[in-house]
C-alpha atoms as a PDB file:
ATOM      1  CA  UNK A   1      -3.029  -7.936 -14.241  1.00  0.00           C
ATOM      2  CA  UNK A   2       0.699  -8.303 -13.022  1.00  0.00           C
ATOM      3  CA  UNK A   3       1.155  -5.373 -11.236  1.00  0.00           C
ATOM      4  CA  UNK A   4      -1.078  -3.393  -8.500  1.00  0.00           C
ATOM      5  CA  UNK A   5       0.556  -0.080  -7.423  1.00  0.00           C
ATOM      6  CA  UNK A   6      -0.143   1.372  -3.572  1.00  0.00           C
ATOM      7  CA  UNK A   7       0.522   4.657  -2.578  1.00  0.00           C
ATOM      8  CA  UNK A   8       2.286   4.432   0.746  1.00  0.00           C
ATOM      9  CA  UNK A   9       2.099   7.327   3.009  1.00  0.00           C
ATOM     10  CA  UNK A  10       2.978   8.196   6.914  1.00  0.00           C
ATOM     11  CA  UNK A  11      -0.331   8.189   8.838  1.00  0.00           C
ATOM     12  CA  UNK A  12      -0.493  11.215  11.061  1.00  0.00           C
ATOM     13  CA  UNK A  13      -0.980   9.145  13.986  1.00  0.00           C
ATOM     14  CA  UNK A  14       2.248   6.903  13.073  1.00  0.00           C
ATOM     15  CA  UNK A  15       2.520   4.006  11.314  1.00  0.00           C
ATOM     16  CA  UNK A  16       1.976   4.113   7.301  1.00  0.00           C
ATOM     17  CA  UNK A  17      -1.370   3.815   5.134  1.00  0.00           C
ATOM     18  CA  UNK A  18      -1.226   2.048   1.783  1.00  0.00           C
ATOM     19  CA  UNK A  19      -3.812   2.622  -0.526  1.00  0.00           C
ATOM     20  CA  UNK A  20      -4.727   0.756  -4.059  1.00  0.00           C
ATOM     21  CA  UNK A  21      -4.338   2.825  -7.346  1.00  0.00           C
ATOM     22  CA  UNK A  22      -7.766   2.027  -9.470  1.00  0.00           C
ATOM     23  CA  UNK A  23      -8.882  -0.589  -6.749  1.00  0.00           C
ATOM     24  CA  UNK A  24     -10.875  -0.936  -3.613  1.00  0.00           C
ATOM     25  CA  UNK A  25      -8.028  -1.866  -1.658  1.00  0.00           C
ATOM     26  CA  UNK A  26      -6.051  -0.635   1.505  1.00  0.00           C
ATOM     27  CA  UNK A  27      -3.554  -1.656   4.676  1.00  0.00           C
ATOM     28  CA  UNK A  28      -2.107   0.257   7.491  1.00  0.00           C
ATOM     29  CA  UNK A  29       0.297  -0.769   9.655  1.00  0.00           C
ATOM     30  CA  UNK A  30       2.799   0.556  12.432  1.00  0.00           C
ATOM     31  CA  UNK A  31       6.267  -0.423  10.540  1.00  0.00           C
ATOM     32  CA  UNK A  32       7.168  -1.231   6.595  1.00  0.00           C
ATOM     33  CA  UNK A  33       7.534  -4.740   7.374  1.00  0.00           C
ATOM     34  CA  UNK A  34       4.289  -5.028   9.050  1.00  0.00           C
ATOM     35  CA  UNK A  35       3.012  -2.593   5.996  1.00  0.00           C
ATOM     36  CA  UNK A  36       4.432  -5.505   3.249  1.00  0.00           C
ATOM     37  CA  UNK A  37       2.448  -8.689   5.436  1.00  0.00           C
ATOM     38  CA  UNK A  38      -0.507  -5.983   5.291  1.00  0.00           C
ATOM     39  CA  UNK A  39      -0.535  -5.004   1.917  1.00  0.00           C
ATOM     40  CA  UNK A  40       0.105  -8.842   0.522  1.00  0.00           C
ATOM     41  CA  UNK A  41      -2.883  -9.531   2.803  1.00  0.00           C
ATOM     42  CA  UNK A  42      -5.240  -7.378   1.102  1.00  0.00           C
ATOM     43  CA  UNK A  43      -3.860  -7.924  -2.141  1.00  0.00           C
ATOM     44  CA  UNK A  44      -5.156 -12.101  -1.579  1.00  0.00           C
ATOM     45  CA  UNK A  45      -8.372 -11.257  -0.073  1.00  0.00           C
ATOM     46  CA  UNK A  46      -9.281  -8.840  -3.196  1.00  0.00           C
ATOM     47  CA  UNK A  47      -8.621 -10.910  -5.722  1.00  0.00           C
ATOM     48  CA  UNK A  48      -9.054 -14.378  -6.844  1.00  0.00           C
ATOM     49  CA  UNK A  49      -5.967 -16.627  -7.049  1.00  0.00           C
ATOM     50  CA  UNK A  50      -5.905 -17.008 -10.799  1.00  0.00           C
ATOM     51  CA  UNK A  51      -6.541 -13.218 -10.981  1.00  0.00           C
ATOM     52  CA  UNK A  52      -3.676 -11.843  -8.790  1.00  0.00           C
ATOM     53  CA  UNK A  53      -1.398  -9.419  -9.825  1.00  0.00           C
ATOM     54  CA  UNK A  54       2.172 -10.971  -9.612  1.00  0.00           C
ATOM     55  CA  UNK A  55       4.229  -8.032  -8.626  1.00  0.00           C
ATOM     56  CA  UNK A  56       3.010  -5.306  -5.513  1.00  0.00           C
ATOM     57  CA  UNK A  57       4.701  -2.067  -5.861  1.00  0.00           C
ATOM     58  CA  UNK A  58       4.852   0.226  -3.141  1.00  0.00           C
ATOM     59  CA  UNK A  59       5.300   4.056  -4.128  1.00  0.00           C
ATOM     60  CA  UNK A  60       6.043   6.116  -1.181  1.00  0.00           C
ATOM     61  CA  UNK A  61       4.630   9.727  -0.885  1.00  0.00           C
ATOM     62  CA  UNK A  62       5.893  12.692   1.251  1.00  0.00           C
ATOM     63  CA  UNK A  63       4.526  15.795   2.230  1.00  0.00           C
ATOM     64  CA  UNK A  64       7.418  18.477   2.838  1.00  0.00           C
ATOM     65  CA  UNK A  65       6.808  21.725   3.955  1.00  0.00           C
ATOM     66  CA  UNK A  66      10.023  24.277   4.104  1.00  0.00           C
ATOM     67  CA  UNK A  67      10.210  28.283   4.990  1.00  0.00           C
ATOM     68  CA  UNK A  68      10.583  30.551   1.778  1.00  0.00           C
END
């Protein structure tokens, strides 16, 4: 594998939940750079050394709601 791809979102509560695409993997945290220590966390206890993906990328999602 040399890419795993999170979907990022803002938590209700604050902060920003990150969650795997095809894994069992996730990481909150209160700011993005906190959210990139997180996510590179999870990402080593997951997998195996020899069977990390080389390349994390973060797609952000956002919910917008406007009047008609």
């Amino acid at each position: 594998m040399t890419e795993i791809v999170f979907l990022v979102e803002e938590a209700p509560e604050g902060g920003f939940t990150a969650r795997a695409l095809g894994e069992s993997v996730f990481a909150e945290a209160d700011s993005l750079p906190e959210l990139h220590d997180a996510v590179r966390d999870a990402v080593r206890c997951h997998f195996e050394s020899n069977q990390a993906p080389k390349f994390i990328r973060l797609h952000f999602v956002r919910d917008e709601v406007i009047v008609a």
